[in-house]
N, C-alpha and C. Protein backbone atom coordinates (compact mmCIF):
# COMPACT_ATOMS: atom_id res chain seq x y z
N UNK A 1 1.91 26.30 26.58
CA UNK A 1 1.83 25.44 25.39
C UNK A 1 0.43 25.44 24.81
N UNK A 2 -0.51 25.24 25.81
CA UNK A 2 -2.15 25.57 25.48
C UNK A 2 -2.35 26.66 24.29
N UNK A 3 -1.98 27.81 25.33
CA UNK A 3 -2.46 29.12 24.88
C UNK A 3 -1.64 29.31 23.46
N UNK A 4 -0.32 28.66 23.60
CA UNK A 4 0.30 29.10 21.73
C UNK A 4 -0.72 28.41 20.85
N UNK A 5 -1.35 27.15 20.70
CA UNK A 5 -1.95 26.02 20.06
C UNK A 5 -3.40 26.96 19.79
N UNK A 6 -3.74 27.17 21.04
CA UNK A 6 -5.15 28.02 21.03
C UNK A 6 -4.95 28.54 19.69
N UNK A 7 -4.01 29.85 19.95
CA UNK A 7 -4.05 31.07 18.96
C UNK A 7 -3.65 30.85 17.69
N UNK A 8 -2.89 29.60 17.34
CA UNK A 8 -2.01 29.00 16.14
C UNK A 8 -3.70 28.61 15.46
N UNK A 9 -4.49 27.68 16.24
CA UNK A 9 -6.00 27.29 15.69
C UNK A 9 -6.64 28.79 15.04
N UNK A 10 -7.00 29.48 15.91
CA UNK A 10 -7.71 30.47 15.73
C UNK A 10 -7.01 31.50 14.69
N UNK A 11 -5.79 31.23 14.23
CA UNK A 11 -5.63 32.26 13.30
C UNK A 11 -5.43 31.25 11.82
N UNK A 12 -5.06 30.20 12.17
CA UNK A 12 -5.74 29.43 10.64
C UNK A 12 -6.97 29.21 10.72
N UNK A 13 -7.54 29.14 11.65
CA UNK A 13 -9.39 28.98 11.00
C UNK A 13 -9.84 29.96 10.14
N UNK A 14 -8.92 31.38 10.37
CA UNK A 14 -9.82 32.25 9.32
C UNK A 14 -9.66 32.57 8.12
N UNK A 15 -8.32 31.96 7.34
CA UNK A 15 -8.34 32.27 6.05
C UNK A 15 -8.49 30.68 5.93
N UNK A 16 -8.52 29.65 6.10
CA UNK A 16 -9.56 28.36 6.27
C UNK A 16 -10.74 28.14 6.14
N UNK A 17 -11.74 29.32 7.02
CA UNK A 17 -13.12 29.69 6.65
C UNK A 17 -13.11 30.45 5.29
N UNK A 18 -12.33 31.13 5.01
CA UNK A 18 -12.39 31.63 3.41
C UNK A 18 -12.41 31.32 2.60
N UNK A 19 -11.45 29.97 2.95
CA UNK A 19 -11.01 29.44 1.61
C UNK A 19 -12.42 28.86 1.31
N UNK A 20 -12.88 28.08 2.12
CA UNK A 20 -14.17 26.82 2.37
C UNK A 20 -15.43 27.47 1.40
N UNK A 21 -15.49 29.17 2.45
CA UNK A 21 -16.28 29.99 1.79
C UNK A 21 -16.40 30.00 0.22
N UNK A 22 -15.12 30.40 0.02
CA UNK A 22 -14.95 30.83 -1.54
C UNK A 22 -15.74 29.35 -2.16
N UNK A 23 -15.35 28.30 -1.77
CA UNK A 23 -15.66 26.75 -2.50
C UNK A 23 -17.34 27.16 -2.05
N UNK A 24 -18.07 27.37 -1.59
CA UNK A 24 -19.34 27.31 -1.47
C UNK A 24 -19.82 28.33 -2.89
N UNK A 25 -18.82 29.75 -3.10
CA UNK A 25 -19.21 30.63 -3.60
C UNK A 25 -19.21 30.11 -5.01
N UNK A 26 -17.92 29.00 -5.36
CA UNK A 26 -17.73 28.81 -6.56
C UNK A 26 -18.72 27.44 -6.72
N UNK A 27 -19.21 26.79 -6.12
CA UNK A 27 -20.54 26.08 -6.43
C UNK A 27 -21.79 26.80 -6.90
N UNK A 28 -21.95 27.85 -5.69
CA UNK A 28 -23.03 28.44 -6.21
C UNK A 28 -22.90 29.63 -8.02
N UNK A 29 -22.32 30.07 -7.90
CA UNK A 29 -21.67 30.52 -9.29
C UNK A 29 -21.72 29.12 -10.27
N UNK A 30 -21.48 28.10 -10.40
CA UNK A 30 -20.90 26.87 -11.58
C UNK A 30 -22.04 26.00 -11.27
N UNK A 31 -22.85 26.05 -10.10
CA UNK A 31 -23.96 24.15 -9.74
C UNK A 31 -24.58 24.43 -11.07
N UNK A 32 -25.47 25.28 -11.91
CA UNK A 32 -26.30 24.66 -12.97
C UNK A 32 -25.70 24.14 -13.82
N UNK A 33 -24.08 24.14 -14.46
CA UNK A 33 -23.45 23.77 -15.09
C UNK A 33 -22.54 22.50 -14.28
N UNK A 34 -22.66 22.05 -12.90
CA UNK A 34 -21.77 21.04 -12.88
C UNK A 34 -22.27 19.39 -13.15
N UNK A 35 -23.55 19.63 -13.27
CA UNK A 35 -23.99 18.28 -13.80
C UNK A 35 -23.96 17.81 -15.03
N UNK A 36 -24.28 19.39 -16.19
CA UNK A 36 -23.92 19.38 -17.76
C UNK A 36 -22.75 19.77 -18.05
N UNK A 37 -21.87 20.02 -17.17
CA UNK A 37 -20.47 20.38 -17.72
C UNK A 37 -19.33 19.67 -16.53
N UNK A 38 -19.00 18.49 -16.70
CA UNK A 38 -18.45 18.17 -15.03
C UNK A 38 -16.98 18.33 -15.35
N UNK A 39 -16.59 18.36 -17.13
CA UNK A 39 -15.34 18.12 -17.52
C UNK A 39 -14.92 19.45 -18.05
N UNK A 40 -15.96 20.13 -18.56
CA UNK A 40 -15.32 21.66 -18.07
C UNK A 40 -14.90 22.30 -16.96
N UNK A 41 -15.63 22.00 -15.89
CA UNK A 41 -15.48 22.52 -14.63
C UNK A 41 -13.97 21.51 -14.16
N UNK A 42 -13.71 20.52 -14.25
CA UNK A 42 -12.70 19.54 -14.05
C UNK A 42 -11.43 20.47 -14.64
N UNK A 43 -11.12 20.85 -15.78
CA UNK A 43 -10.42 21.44 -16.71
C UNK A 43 -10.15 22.88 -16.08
N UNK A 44 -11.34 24.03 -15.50
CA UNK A 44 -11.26 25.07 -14.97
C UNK A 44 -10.67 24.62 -13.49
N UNK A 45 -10.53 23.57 -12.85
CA UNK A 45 -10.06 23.32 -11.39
C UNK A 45 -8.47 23.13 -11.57
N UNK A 46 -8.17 22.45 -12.76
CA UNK A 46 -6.62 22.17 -13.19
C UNK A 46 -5.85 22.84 -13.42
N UNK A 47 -6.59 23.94 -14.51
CA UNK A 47 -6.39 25.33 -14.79
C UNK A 47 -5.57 26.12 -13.66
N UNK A 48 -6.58 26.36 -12.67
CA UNK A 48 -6.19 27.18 -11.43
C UNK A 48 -4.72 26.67 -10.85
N UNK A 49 -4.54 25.08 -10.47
CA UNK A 49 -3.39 24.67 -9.79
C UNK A 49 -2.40 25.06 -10.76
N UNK A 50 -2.73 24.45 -12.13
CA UNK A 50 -1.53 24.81 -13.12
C UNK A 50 -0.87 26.63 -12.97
N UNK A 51 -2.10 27.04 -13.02
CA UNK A 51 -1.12 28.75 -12.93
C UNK A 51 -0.94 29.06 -11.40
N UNK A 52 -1.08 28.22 -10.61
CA UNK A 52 -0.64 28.42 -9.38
C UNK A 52 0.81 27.87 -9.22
N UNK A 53 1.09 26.87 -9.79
CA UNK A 53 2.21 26.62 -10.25
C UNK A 53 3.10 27.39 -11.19
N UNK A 54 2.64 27.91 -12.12
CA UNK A 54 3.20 29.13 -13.16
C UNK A 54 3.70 30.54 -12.12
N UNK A 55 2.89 30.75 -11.71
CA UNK A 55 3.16 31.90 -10.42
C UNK A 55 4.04 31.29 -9.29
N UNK A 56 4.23 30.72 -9.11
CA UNK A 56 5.42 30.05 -8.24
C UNK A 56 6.87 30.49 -9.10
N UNK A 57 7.04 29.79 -10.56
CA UNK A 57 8.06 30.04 -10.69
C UNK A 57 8.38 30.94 -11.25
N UNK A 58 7.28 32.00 -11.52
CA UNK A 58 7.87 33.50 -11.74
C UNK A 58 8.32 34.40 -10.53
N UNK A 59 7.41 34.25 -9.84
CA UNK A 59 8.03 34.53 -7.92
C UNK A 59 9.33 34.39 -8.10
N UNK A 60 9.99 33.29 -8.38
CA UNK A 60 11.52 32.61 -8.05
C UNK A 60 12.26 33.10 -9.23
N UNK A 61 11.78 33.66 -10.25
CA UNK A 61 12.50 34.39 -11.19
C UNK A 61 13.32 35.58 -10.85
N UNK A 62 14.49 36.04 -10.79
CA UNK A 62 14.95 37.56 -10.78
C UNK A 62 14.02 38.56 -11.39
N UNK A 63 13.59 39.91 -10.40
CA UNK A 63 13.32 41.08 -10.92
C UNK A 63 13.58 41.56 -11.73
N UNK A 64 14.87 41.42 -12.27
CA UNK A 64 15.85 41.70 -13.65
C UNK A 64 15.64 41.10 -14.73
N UNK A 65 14.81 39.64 -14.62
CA UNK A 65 14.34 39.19 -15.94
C UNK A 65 13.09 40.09 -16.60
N UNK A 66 12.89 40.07 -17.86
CA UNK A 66 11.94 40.54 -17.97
C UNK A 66 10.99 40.36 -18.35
N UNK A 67 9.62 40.66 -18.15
CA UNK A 67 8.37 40.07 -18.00
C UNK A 67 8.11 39.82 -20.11
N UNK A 68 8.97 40.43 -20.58
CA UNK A 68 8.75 40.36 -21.89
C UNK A 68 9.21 38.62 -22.36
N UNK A 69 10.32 38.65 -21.64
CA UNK A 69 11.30 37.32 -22.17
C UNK A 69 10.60 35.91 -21.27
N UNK A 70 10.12 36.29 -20.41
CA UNK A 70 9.05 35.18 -19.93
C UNK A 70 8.12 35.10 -20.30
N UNK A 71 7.36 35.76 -20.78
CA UNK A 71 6.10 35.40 -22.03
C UNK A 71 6.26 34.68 -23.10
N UNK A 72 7.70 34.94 -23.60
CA UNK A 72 8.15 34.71 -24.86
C UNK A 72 8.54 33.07 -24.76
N UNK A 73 9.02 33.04 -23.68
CA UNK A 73 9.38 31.16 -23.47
C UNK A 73 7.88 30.39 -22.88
N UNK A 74 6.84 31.77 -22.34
CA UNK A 74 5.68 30.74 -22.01
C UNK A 74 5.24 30.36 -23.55
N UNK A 75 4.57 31.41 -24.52
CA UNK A 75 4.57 31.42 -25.85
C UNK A 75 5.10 30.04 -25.87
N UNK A 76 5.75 30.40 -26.14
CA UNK A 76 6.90 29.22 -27.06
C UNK A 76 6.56 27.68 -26.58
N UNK A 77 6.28 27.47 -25.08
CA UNK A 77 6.26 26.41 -25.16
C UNK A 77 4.78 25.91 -25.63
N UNK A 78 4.19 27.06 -25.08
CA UNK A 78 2.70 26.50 -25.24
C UNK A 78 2.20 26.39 -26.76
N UNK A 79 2.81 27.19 -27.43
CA UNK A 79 2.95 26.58 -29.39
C UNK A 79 3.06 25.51 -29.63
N UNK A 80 4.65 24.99 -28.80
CA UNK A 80 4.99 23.78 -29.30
C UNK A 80 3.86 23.16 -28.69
N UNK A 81 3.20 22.58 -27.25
CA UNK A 81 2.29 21.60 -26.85
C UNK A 81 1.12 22.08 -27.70
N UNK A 82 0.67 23.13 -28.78
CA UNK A 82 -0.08 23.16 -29.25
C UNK A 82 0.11 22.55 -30.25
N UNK A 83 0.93 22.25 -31.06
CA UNK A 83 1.26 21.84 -32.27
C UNK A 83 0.90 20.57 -32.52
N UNK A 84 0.45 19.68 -31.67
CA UNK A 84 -0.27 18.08 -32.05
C UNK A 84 -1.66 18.13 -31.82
N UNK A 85 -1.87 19.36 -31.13
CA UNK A 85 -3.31 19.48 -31.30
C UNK A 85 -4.00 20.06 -32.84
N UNK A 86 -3.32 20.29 -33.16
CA UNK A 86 -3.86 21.09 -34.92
C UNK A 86 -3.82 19.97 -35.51
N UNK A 87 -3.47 19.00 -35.34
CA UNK A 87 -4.17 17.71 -36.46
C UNK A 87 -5.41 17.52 -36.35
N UNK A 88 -6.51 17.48 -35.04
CA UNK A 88 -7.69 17.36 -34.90
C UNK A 88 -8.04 18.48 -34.57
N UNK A 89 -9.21 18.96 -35.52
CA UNK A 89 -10.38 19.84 -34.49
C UNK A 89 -9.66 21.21 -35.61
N UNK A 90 -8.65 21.38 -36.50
CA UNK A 90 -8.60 22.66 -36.37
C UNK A 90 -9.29 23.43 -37.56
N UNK A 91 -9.63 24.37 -37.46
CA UNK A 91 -10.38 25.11 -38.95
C UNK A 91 -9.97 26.66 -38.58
N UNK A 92 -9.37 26.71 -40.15
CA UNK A 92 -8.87 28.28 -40.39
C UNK A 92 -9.43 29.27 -39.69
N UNK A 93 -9.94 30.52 -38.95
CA UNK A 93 -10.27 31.38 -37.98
C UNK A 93 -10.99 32.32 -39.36
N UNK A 94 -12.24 32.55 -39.59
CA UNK A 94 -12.63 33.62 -40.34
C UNK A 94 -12.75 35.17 -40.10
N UNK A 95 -13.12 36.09 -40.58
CA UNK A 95 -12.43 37.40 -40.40
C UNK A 95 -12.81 38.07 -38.85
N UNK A 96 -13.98 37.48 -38.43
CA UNK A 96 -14.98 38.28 -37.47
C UNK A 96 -14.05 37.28 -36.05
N UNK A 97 -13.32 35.88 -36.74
CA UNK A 97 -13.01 35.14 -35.48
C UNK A 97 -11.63 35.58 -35.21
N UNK A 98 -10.67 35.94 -36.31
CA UNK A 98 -9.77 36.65 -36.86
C UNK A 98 -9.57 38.36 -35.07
N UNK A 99 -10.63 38.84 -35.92
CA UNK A 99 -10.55 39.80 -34.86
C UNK A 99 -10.96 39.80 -33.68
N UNK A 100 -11.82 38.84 -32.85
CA UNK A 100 -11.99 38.39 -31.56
C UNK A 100 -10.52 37.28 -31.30
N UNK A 101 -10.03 37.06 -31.84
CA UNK A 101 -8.62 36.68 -31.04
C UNK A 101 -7.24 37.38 -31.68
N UNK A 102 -7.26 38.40 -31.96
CA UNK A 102 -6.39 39.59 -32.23
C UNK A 102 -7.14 40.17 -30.80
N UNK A 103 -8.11 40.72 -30.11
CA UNK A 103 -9.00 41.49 -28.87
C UNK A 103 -8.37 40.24 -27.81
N UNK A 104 -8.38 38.95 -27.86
CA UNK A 104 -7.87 37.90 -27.15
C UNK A 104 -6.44 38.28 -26.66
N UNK A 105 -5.60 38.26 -27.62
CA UNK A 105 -4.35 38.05 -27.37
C UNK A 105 -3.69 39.75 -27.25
N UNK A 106 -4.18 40.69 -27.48
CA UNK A 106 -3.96 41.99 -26.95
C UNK A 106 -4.37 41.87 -25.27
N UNK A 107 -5.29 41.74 -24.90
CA UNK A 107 -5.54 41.56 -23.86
C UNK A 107 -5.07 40.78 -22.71
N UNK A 108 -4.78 39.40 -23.45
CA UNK A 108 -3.85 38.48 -22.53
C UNK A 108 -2.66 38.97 -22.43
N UNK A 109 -1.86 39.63 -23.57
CA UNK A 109 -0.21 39.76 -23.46
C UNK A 109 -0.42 40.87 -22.57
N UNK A 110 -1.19 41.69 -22.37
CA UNK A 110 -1.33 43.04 -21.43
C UNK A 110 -1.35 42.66 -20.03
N UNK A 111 -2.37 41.76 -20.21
CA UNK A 111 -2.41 41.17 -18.40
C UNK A 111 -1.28 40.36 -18.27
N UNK A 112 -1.01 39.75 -18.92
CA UNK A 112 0.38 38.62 -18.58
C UNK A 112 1.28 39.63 -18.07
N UNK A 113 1.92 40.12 -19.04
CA UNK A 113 3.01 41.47 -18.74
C UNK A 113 2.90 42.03 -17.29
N UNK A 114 1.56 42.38 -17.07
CA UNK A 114 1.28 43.07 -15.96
C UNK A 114 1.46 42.21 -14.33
N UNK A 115 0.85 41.25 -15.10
CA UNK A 115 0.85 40.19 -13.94
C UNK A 115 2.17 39.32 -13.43
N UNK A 116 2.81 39.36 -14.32
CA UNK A 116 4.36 39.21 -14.35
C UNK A 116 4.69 39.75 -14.08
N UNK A 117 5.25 41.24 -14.14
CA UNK A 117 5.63 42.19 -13.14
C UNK A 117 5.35 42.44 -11.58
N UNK A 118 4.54 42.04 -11.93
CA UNK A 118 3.68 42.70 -10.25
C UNK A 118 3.90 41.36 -9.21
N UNK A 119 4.03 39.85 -9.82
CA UNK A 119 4.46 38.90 -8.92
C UNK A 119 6.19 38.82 -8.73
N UNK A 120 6.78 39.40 -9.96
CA UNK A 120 8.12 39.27 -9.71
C UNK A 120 8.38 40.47 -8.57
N UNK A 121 7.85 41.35 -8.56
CA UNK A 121 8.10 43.29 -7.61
C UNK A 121 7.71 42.59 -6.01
N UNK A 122 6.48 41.91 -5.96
CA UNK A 122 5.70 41.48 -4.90
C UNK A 122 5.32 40.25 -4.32
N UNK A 123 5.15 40.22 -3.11
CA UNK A 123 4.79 38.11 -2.80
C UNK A 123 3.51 38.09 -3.44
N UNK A 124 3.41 36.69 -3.83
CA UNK A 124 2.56 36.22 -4.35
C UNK A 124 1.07 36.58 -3.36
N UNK A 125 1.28 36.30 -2.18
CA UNK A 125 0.00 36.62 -1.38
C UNK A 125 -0.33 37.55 -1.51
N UNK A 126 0.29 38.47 -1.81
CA UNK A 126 -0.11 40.55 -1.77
C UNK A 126 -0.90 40.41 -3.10
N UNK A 127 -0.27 39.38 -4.18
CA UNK A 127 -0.67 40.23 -5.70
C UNK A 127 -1.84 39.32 -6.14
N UNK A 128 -1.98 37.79 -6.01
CA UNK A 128 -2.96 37.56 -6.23
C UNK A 128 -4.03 37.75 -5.36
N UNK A 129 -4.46 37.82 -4.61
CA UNK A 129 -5.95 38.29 -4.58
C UNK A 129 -6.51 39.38 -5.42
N UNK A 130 -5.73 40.06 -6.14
CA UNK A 130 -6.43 40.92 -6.92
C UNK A 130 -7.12 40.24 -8.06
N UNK A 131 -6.72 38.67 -8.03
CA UNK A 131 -6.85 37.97 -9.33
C UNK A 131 -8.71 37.77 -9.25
N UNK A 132 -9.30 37.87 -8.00
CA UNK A 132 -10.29 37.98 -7.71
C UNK A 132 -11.37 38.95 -8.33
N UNK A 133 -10.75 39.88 -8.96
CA UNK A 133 -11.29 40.69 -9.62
C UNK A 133 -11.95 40.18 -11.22
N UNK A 134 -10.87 39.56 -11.32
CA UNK A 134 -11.09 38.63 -13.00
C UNK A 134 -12.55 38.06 -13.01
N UNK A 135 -13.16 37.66 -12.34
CA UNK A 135 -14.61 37.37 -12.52
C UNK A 135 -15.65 38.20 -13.05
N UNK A 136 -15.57 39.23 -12.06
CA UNK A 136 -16.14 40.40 -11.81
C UNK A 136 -16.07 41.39 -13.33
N UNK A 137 -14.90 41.18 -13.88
CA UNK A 137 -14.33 42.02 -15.01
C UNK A 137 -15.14 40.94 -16.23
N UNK A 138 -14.99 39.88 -16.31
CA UNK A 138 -15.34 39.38 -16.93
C UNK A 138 -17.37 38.73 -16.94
N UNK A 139 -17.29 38.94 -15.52
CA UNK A 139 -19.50 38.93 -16.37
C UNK A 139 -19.97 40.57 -16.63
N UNK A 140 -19.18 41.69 -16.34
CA UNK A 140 -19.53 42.69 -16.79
C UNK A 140 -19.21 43.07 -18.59
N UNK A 141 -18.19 42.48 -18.85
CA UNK A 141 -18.01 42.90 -20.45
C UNK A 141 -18.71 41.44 -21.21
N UNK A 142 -18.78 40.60 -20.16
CA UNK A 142 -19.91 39.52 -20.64
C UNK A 142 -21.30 40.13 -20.80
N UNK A 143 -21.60 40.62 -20.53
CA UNK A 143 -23.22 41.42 -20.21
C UNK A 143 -22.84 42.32 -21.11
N UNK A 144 -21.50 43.51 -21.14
CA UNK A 144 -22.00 44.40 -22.04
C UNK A 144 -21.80 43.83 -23.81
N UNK A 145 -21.15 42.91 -23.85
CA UNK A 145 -20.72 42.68 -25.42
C UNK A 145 -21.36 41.75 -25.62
N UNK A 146 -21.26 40.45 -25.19
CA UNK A 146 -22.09 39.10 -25.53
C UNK A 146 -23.40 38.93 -24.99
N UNK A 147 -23.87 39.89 -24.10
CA UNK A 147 -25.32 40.28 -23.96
C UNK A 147 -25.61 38.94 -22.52
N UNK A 148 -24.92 38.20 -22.23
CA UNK A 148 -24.89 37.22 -21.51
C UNK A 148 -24.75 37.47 -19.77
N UNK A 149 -25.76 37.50 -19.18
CA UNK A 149 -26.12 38.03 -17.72
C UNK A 149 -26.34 36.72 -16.66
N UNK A 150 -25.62 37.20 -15.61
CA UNK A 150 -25.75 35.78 -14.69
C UNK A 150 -26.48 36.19 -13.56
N UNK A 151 -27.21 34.69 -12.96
CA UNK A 151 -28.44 34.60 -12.54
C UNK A 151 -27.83 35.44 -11.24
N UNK A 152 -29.43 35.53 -10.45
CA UNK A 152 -28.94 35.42 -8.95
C UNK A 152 -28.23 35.06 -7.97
N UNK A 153 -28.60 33.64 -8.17
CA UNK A 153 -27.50 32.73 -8.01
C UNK A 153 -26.20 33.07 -7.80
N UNK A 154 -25.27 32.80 -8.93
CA UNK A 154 -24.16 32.97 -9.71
C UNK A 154 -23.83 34.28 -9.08
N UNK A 155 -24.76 35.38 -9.13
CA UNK A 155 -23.86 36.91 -8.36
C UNK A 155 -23.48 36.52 -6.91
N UNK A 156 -24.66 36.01 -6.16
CA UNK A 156 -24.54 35.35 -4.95
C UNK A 156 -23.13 34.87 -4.60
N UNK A 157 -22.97 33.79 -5.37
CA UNK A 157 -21.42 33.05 -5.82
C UNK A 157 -20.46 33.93 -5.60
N UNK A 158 -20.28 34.97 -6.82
CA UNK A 158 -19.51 35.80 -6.81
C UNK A 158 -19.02 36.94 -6.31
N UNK A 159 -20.01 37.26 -5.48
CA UNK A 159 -19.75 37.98 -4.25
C UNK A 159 -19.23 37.35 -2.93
N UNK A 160 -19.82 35.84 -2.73
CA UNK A 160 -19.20 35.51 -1.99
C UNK A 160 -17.34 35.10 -2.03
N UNK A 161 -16.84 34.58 -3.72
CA UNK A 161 -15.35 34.51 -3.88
C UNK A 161 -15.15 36.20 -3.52
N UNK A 162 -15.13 36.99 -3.95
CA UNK A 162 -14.57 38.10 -3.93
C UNK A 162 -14.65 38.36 -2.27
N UNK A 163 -15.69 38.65 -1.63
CA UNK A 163 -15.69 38.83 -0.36
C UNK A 163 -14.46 37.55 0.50
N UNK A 164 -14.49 36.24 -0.08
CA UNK A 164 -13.49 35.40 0.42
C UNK A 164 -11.87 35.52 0.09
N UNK A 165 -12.05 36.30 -1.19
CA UNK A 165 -10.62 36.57 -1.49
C UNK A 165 -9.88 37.78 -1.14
N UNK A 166 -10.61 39.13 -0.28
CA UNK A 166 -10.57 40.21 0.31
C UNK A 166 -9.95 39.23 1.93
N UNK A 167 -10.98 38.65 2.54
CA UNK A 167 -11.03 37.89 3.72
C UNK A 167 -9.67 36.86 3.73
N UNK A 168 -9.25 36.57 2.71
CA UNK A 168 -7.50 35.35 3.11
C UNK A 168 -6.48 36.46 2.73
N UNK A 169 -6.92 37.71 1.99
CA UNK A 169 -5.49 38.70 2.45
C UNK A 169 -5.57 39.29 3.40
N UNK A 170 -6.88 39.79 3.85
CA UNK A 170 -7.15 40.72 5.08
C UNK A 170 -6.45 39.74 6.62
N UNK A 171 -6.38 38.50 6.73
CA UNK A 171 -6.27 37.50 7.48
C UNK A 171 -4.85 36.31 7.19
N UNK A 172 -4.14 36.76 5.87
CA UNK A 172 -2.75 36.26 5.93
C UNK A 172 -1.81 36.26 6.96
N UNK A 173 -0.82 35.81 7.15
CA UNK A 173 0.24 36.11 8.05
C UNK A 173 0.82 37.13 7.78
N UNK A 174 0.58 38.55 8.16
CA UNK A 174 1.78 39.54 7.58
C UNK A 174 3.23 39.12 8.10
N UNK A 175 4.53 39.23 7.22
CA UNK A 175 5.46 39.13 7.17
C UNK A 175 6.57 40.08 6.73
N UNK A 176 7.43 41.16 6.65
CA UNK A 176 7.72 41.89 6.22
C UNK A 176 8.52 41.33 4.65
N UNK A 177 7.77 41.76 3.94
CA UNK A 177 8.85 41.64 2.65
C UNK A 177 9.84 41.91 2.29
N UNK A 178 10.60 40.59 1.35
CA UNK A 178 12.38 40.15 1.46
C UNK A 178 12.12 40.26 -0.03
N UNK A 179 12.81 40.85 -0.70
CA UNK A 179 13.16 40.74 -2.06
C UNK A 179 13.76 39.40 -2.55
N UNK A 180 13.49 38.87 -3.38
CA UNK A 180 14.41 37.46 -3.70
C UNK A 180 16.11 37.18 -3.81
N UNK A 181 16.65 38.92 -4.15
CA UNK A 181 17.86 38.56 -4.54
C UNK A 181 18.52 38.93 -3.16
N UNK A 182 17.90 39.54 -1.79
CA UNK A 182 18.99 39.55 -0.32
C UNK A 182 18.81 38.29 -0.06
């Protein structure tokens, strides 16, 4: 009874230590901004559970749906909850803003699509950690287009999520994968 308990400890401590890790990594990446930004960072923490939740119920979707027609009802709803927000705050998009969210929404419907596929084909544990990459992708075309470079610090950070998000797949429970519909 010992020795099962032992090994049950010792194999959640280590994607446990990752997770912890990653939270150190994502302080060090966000601390100069969490004192001037506590409700952005609040908003980016909600963010995460919310599409952790979104990825749940595409998991539970049939393979046979298609990643097109689930965009189309995410779309849709997220229009409608947008639609009481355009009474405040909104101003027409000018030509230069025009084409940075035409580059927006090419890009999102590409990754959505993709990312939808690849959680409906695969468990969620296999496919997101690649989501780990999204940082990485994003201070490099941050640096090359918006000229915007992050400190020491902040790489620090971000090497440490990525190294933590390598470390909770490398250290998951392997399980052999069941398709949803046997």
């Amino acid at each position: 009874y010992e020795p099962f308990i032992g090994n049950y400890l010792q194999w959640l401590m280590k994607p446990l230590l990752a997770i912890l890790a990653s939270f150190v990594g994502l302080y060090l990446l966000a601390a100069p901004q969490f004192e001037a930004k506590p409700h952005a960072i609040l908003i980016g923490i909600l963010s995460g559970i919310f599409a952790a939740t979104a990825y749940i119920f595409i998991r539970s979707s049939s393979e046979e749906d298609s990643p097109y027609t689930i965009i189309f009802y995410f779309t849709a709803v997220s229009t409608m909850g947008a639609l009481p927000m355009l009474r405040s705050h909104f101003e027409w998009p000018n030509f230069i803003e025009w084409v940075w969210l035409l580059g927006l929404s090419v890009g999102s419907f590409f990754g959505q699509v993709w990312l939808t596929k690849s959680i409906q084909t695969a468990p969620v544990s296999f496919v997101l950690p690649f989501s780990y990459l999204t940082p990485v992708c994003a201070a490099i075309l941050g640096a090359l287009v918006l000229k915007e470079y992050l400190s020491v610090q902040a790489l620090v950070g971000g090497g440490i999520i990525i190294a933590s998000g390598i470390a909770i797949y490398l250290f998951r429970e392997k399980t052999p994968f069941i398709p949803l519909e046997e």
